[in-house]
C-alpha atoms as a PDB file:
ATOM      1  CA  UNK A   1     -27.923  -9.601  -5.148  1.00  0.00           C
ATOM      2  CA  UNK A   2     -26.596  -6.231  -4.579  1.00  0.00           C
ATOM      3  CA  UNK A   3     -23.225  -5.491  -3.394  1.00  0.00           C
ATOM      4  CA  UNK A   4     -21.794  -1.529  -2.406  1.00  0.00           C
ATOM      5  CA  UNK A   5     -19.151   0.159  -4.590  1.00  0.00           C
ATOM      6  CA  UNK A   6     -16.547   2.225  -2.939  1.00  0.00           C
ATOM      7  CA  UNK A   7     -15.579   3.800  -6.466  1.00  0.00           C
ATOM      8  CA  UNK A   8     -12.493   4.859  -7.533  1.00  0.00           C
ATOM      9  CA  UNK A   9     -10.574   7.107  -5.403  1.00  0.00           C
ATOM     10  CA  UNK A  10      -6.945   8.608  -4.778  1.00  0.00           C
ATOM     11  CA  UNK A  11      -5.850   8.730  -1.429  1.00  0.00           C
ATOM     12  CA  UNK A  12      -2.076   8.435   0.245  1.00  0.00           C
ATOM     13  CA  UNK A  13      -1.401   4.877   0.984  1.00  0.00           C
ATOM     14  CA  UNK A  14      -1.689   5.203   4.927  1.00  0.00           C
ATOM     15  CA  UNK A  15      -5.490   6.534   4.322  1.00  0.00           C
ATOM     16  CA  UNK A  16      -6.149   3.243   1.935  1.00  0.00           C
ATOM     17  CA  UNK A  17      -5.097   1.077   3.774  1.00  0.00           C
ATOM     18  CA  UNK A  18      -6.894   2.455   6.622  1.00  0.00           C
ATOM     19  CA  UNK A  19      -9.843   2.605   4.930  1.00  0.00           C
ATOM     20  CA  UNK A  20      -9.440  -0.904   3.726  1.00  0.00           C
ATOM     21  CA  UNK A  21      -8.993  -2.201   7.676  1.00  0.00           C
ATOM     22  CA  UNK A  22     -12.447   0.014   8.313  1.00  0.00           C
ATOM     23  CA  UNK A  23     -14.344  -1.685   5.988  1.00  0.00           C
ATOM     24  CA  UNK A  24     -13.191  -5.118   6.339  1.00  0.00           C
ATOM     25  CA  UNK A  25     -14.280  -4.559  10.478  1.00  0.00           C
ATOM     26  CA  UNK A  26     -17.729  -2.939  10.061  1.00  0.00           C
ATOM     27  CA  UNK A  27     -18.450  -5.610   7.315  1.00  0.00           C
ATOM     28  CA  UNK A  28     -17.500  -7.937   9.779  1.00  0.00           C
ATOM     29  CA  UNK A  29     -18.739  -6.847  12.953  1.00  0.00           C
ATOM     30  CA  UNK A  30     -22.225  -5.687  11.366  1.00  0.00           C
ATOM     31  CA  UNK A  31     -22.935  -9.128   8.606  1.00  0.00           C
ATOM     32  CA  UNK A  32     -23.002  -6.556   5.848  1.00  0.00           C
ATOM     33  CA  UNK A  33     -22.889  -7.122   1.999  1.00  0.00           C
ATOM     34  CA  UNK A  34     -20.261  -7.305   0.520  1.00  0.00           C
ATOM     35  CA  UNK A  35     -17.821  -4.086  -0.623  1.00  0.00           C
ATOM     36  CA  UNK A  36     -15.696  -3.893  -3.833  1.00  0.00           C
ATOM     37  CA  UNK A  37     -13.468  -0.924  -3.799  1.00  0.00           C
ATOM     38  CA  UNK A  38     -11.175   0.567  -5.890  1.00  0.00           C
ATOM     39  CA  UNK A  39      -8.219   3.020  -5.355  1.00  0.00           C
ATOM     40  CA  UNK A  40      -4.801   4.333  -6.094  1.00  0.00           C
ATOM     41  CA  UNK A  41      -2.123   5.924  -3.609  1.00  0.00           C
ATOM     42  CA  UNK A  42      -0.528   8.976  -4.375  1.00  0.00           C
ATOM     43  CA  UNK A  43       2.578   9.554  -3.936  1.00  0.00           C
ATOM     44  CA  UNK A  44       4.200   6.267  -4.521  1.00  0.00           C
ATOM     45  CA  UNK A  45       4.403   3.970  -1.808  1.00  0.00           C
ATOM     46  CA  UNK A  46       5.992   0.636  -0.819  1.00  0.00           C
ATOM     47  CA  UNK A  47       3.135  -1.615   1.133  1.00  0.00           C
ATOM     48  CA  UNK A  48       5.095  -5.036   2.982  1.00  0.00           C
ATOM     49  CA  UNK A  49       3.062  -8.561   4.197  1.00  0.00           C
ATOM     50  CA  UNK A  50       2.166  -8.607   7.442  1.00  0.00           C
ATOM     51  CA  UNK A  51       4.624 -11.226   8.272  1.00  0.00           C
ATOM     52  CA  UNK A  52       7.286  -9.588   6.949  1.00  0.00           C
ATOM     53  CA  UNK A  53      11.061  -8.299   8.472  1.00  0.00           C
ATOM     54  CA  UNK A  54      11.325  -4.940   6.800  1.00  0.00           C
ATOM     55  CA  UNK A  55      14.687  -4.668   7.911  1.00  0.00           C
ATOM     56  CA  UNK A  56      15.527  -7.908   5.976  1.00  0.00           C
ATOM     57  CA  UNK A  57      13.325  -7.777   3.219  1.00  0.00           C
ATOM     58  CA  UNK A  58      12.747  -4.298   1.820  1.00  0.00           C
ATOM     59  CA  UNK A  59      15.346  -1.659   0.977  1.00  0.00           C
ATOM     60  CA  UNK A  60      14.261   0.966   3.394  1.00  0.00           C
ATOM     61  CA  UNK A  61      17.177   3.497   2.957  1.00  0.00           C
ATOM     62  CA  UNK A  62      16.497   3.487  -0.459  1.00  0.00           C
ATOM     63  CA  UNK A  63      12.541   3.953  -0.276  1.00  0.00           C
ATOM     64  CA  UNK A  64      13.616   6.996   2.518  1.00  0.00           C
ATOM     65  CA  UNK A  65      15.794   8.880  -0.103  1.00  0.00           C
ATOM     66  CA  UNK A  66      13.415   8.455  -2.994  1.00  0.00           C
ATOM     67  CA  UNK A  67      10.918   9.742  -0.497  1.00  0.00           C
ATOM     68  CA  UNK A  68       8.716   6.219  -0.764  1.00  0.00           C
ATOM     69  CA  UNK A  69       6.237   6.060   1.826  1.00  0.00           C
ATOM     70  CA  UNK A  70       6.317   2.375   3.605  1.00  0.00           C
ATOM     71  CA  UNK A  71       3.344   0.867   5.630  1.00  0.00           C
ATOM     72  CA  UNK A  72       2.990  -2.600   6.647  1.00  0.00           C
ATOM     73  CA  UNK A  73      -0.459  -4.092   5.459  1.00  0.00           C
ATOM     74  CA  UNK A  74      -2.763  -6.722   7.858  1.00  0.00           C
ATOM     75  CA  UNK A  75      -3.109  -8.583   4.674  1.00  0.00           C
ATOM     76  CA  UNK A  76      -0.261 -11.343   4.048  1.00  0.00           C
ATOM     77  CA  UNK A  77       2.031 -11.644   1.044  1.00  0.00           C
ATOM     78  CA  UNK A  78       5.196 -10.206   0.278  1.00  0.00           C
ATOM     79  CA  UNK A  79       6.144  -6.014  -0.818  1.00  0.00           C
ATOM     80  CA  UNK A  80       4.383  -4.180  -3.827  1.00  0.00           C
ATOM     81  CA  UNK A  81       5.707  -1.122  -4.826  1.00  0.00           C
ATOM     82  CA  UNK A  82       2.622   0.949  -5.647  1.00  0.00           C
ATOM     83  CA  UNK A  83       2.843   3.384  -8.869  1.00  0.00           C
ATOM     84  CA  UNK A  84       1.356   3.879 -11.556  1.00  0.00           C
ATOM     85  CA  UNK A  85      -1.063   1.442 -10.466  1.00  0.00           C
ATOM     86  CA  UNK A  86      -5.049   0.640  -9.896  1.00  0.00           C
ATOM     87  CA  UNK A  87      -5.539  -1.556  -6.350  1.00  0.00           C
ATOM     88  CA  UNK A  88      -8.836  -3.391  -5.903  1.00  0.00           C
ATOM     89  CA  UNK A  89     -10.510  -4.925  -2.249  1.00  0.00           C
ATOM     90  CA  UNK A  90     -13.087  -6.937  -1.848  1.00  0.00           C
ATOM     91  CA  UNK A  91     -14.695  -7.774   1.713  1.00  0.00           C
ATOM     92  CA  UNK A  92     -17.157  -9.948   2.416  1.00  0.00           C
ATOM     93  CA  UNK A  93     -18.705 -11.170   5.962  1.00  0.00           C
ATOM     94  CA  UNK A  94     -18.704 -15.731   6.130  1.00  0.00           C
ATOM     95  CA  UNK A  95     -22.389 -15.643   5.349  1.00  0.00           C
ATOM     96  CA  UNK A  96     -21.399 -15.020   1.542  1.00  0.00           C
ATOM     97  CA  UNK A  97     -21.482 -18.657   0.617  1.00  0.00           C
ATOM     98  CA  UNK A  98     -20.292 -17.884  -3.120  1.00  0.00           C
ATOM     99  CA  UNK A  99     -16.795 -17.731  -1.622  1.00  0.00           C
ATOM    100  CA  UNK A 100     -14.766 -20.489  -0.003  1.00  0.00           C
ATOM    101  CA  UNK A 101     -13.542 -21.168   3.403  1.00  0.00           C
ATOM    102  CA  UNK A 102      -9.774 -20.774   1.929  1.00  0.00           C
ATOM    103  CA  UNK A 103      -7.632 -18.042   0.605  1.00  0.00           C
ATOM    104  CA  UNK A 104      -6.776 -19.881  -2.999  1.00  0.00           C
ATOM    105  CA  UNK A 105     -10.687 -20.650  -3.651  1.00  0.00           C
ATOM    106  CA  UNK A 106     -11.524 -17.034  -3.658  1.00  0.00           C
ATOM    107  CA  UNK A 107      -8.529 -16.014  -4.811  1.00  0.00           C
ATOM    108  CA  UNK A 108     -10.086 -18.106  -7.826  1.00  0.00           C
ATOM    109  CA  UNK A 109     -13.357 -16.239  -7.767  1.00  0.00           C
ATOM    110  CA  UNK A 110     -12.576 -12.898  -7.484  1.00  0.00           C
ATOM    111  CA  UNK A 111      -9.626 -13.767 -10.194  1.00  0.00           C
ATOM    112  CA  UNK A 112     -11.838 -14.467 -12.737  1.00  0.00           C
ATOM    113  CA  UNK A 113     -13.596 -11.499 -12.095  1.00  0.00           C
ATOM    114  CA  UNK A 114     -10.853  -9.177 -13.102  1.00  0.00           C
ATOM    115  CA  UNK A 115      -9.669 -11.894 -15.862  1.00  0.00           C
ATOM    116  CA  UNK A 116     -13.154 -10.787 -17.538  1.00  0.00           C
ATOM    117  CA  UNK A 117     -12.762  -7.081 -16.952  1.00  0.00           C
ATOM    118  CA  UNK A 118      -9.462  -7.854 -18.804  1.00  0.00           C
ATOM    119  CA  UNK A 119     -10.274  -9.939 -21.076  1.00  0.00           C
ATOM    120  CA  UNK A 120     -13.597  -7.039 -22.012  1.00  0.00           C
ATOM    121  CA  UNK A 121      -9.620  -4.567 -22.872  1.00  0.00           C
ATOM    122  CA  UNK A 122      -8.225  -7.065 -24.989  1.00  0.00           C
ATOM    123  CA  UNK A 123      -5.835  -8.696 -22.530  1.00  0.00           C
ATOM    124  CA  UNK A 124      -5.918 -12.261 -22.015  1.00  0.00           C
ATOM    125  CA  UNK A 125      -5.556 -13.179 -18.829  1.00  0.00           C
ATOM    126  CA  UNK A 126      -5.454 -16.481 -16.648  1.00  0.00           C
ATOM    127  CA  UNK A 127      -5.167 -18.201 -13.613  1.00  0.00           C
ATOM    128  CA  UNK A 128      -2.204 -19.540 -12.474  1.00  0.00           C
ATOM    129  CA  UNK A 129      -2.463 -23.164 -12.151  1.00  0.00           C
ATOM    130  CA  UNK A 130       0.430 -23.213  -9.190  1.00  0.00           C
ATOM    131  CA  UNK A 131       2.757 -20.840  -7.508  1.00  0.00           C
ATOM    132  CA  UNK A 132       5.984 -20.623  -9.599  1.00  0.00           C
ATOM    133  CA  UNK A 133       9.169 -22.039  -8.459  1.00  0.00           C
ATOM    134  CA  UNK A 134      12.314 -20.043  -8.119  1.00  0.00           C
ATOM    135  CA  UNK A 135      15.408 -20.398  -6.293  1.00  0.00           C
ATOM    136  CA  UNK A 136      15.329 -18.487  -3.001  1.00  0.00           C
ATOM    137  CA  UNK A 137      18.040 -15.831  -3.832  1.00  0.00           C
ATOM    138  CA  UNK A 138      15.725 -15.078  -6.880  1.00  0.00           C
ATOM    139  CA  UNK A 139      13.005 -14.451  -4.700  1.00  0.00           C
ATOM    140  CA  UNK A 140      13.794 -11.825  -2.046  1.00  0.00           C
ATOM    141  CA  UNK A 141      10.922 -10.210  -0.616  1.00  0.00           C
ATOM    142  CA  UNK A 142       8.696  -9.025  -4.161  1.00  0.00           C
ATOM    143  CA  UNK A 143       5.047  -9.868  -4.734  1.00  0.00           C
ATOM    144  CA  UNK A 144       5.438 -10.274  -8.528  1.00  0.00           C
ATOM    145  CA  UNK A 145       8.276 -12.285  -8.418  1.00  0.00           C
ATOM    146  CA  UNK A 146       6.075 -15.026  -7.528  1.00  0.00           C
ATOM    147  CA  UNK A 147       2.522 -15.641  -8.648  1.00  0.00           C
ATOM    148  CA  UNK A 148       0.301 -17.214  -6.239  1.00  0.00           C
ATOM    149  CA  UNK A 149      -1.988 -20.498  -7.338  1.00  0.00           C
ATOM    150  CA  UNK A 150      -5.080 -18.147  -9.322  1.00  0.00           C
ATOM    151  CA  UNK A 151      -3.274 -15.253  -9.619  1.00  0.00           C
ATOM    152  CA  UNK A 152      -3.451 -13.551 -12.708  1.00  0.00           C
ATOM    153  CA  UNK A 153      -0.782 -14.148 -15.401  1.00  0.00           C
ATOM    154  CA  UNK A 154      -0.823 -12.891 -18.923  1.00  0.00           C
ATOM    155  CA  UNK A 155       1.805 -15.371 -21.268  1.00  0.00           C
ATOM    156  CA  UNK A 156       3.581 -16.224 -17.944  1.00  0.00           C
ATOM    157  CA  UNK A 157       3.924 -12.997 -16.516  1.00  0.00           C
ATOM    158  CA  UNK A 158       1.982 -11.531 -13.337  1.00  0.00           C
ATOM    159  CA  UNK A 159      -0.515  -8.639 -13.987  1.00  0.00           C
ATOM    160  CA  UNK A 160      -2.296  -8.327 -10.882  1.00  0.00           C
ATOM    161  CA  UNK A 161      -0.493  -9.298  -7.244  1.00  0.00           C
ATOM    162  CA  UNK A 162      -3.300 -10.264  -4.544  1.00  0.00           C
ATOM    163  CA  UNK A 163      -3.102 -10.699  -0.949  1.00  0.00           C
ATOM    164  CA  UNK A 164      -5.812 -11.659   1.652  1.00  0.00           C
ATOM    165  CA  UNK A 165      -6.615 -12.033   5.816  1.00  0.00           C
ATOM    166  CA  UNK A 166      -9.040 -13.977   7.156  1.00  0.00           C
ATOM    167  CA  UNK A 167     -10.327 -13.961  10.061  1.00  0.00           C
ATOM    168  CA  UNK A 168     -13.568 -15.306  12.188  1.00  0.00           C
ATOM    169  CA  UNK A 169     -16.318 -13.610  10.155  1.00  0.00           C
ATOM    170  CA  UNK A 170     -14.936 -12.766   7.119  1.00  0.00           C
ATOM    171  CA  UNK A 171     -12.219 -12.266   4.856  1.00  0.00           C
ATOM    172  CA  UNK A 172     -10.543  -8.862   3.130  1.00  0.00           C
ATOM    173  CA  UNK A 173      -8.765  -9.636  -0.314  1.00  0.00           C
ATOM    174  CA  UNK A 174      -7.130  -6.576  -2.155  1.00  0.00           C
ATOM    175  CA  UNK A 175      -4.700  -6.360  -5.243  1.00  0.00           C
ATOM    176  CA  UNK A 176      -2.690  -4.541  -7.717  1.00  0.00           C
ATOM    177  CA  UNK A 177      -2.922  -4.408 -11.069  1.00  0.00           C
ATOM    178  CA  UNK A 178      -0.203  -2.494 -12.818  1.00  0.00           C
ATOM    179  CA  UNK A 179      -1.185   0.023 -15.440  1.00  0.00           C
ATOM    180  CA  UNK A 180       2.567   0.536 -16.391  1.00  0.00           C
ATOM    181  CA  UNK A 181       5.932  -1.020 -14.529  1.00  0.00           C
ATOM    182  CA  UNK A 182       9.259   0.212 -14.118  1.00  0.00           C
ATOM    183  CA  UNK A 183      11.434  -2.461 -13.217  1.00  0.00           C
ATOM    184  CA  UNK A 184      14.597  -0.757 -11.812  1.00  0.00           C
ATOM    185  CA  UNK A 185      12.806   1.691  -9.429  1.00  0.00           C
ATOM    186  CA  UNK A 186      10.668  -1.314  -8.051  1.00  0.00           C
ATOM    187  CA  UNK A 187      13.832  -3.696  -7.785  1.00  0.00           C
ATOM    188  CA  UNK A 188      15.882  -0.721  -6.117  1.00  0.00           C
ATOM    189  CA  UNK A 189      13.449  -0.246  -3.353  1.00  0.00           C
ATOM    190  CA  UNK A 190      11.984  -3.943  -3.271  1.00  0.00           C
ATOM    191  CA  UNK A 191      14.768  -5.901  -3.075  1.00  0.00           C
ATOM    192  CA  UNK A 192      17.380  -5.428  -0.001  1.00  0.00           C
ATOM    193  CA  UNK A 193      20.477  -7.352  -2.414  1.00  0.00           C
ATOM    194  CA  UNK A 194      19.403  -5.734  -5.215  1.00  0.00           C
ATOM    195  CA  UNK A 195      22.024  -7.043  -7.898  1.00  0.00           C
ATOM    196  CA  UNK A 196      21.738  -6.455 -11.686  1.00  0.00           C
ATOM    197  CA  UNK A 197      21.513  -9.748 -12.977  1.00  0.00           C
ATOM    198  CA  UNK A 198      17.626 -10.027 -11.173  1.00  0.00           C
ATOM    199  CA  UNK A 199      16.780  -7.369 -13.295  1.00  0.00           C
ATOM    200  CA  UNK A 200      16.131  -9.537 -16.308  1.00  0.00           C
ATOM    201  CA  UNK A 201      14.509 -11.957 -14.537  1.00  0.00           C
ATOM    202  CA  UNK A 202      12.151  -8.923 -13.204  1.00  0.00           C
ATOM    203  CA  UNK A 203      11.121  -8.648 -16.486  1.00  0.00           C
ATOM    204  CA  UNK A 204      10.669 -11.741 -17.591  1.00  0.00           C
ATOM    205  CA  UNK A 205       7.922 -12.031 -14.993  1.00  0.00           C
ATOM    206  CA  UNK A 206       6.171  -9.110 -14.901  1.00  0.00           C
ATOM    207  CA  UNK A 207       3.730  -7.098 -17.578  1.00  0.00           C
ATOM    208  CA  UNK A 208       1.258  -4.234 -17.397  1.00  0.00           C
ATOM    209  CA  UNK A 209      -1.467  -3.355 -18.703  1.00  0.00           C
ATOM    210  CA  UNK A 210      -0.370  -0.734 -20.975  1.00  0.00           C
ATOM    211  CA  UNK A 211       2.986  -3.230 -22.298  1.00  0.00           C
ATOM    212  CA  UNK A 212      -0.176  -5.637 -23.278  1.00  0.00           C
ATOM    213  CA  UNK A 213      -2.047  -3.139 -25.088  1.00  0.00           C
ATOM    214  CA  UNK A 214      -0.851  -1.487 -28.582  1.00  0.00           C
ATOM    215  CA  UNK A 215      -2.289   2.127 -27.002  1.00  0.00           C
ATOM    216  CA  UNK A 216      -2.782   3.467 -23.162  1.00  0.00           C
ATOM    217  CA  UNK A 217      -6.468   3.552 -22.000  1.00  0.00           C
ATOM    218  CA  UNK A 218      -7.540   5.803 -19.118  1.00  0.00           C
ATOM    219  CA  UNK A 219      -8.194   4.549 -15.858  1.00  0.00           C
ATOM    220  CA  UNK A 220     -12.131   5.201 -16.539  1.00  0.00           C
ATOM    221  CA  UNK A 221     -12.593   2.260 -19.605  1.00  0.00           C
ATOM    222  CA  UNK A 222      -9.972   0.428 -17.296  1.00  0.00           C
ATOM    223  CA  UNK A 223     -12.259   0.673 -14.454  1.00  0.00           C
ATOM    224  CA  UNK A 224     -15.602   0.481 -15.854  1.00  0.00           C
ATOM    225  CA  UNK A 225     -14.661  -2.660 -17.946  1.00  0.00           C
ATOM    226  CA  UNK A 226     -13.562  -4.634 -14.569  1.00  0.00           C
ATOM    227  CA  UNK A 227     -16.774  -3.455 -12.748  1.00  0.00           C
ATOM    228  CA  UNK A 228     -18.497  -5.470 -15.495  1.00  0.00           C
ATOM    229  CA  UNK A 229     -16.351  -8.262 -15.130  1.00  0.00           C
ATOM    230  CA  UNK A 230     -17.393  -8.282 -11.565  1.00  0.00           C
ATOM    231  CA  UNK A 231     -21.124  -7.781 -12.320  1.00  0.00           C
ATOM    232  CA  UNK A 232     -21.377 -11.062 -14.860  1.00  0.00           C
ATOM    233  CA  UNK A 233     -19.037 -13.208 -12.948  1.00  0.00           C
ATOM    234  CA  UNK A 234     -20.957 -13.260  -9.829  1.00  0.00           C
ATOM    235  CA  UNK A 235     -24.147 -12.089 -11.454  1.00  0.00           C
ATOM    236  CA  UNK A 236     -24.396  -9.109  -8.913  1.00  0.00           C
ATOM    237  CA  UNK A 237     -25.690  -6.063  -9.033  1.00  0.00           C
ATOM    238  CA  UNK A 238     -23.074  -2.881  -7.776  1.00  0.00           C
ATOM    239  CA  UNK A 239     -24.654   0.242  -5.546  1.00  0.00           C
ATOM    240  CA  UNK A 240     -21.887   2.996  -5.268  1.00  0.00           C
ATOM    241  CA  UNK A 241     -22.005   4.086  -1.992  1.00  0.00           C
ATOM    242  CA  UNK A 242     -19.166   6.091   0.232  1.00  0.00           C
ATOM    243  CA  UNK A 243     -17.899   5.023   3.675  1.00  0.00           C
ATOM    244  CA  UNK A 244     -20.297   4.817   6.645  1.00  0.00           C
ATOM    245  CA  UNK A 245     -19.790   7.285   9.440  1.00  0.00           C
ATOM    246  CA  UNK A 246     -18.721   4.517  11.093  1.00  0.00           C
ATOM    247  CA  UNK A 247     -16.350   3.070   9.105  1.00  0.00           C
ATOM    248  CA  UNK A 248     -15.231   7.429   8.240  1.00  0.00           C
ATOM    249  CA  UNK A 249     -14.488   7.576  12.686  1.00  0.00           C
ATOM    250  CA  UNK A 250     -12.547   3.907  12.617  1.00  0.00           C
ATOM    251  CA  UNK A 251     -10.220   4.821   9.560  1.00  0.00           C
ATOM    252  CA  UNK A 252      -9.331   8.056  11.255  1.00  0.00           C
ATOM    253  CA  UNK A 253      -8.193   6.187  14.463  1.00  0.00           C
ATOM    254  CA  UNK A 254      -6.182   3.164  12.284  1.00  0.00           C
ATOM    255  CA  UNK A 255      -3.927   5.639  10.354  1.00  0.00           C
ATOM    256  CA  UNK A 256      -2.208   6.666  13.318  1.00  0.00           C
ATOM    257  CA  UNK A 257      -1.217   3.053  12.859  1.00  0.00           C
ATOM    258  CA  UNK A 258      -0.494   2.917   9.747  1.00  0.00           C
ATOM    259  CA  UNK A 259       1.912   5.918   9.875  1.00  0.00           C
ATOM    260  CA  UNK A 260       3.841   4.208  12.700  1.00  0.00           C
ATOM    261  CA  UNK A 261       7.011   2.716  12.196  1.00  0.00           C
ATOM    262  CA  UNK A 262       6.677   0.745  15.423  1.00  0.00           C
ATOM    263  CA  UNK A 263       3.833  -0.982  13.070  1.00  0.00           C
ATOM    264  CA  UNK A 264       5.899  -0.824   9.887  1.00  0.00           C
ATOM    265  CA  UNK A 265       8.755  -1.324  10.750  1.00  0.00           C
ATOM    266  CA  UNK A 266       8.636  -3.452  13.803  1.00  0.00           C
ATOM    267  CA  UNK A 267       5.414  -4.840  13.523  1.00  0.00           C
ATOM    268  CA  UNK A 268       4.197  -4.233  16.802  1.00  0.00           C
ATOM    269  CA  UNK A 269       0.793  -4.847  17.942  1.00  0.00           C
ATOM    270  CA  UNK A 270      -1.139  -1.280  17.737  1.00  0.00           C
ATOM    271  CA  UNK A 271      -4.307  -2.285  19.257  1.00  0.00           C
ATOM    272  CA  UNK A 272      -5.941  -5.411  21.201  1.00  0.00           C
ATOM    273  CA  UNK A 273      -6.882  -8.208  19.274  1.00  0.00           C
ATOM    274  CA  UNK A 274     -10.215  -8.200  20.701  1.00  0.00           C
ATOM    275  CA  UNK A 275     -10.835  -4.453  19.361  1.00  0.00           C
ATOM    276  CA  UNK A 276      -9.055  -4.496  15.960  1.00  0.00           C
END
């Protein structure tokens, strides 16, 4: 089986996650194979859950004066500050029947997948066996606070936050990974009550991928070694391709979304449901 590669590429975050929207329609709309793409955003940038109050749950006068840019995603889950950081997707149209009808079962499969690429750098990764349980002042509004059931934990502490949507058709699941992590810029603009004492616990959950290696690799090895774990986990074959012309003319159109605060900030609908 052959799936396309959308390989690596460094893009603002507005443009990703445009891009990742594209994708996730055309694959959709058009029953193709499957896409695994990965990505970083430059500059750093500050991506909330679709269900999320931003006003609540993110400090947004902080992200404006460190000049953080802040999008809303149409994926669930809770804030990620991205820096320093490699994001994967994966989107796949219902007819794939190697992935489940539920967000947790492939969260499982496509887990594993980067567990082996990690696993291929030395770091031993695995699934977490249930979300973790904190008190709800602990947990304000951050991703790695709180490991989903098959995240990816290395000795207790998240690696690699995922979120997913799902709808009729299909399914788009993307993800951080954290090549390094800097606790107090990420609490400062993450967490609205941002008090000192979290700060500990903030590190007690989190790692990186450079904190779990005795020397920094480059982002090529880091890459090329979770390709493979994708390849032998789902015994695939990968065909690097770029974006469709398409998917190039719909990605244009949804960052006007994504660089609206009415979206961001309010969450209001941008287009009809039966379009977008």
């Amino acid at each position: 089986m052959v799936w396309r590669l959308l390989d690596f590429q460094n893009y603002n975050i507005f443009e990703n996650m445009a891009i990742d929207e594209a994708v996730f329609y055309e694959t959709i709309k058009n029953k193709k194979q499957p896409t695994i793409r990965f990505y970083s955003s430059t500059p750093a940038a500050v991506t909330i859950g679709y269900f999320q109050n931003a006003k609540k749950e993110l400090n947004i006068g902080e992200c404006r004066a460190g000049g953080i840019d802040i999008t809303r995603r149409i994926t669930g889950g809770q804030a990620v500050f991205h820096f320093n950081e490699m994001t994967y997707s994966v989107t796949a149209a219902e007819q794939e029947k190697i992935f489940p009808a539920d967000i947790t079962g492939t969260y499982k499969i496509i887990g594993k997948c980067i567990a082996r690429g990690l696993n291929y750098l030395r770091i031993e990764a695995g699934l977490a066996e249930k979300g973790r349980t904190l008190k709800k002042e602990d947990i304000n509004s951050c991703c790695f606070f709180t490991p989903s059931k098959n995240e990816l934990l290395v000795n207790g502490r998240k690696i690699c936050g995922s979120a997913q949507v799902r709808r009729r058709g299909g399914f788009l699941q993307h993800g951080l990974l954290l090549l390094d992590f800097d606790p107090e810029k990420t609490a400062g603009f993450l967490l609205p009550n941002y008090m000192p004492k979290l700060l500990e616990k903030f590190k007690k959950t989190v790692t990186s991928v450079n904190e779990e290696l005795a020397h920094s690799v480059e982002i090529k090895e880091i890459l090329s070694k979770l390709k493979k774990g994708f390849i032998e986990e789902l015994e695939i074959d990968l065909q690097e391709e770029s974006l469709t012309p398409a998917e190039e003319k719909l990605k244009n159109v949804l960052m006007k979304k994504y660089m609206d605060s009415d979206w961001n900030i309010e969450r209001k609908k941008y287009f009809k449901a039966g379009r977008l």
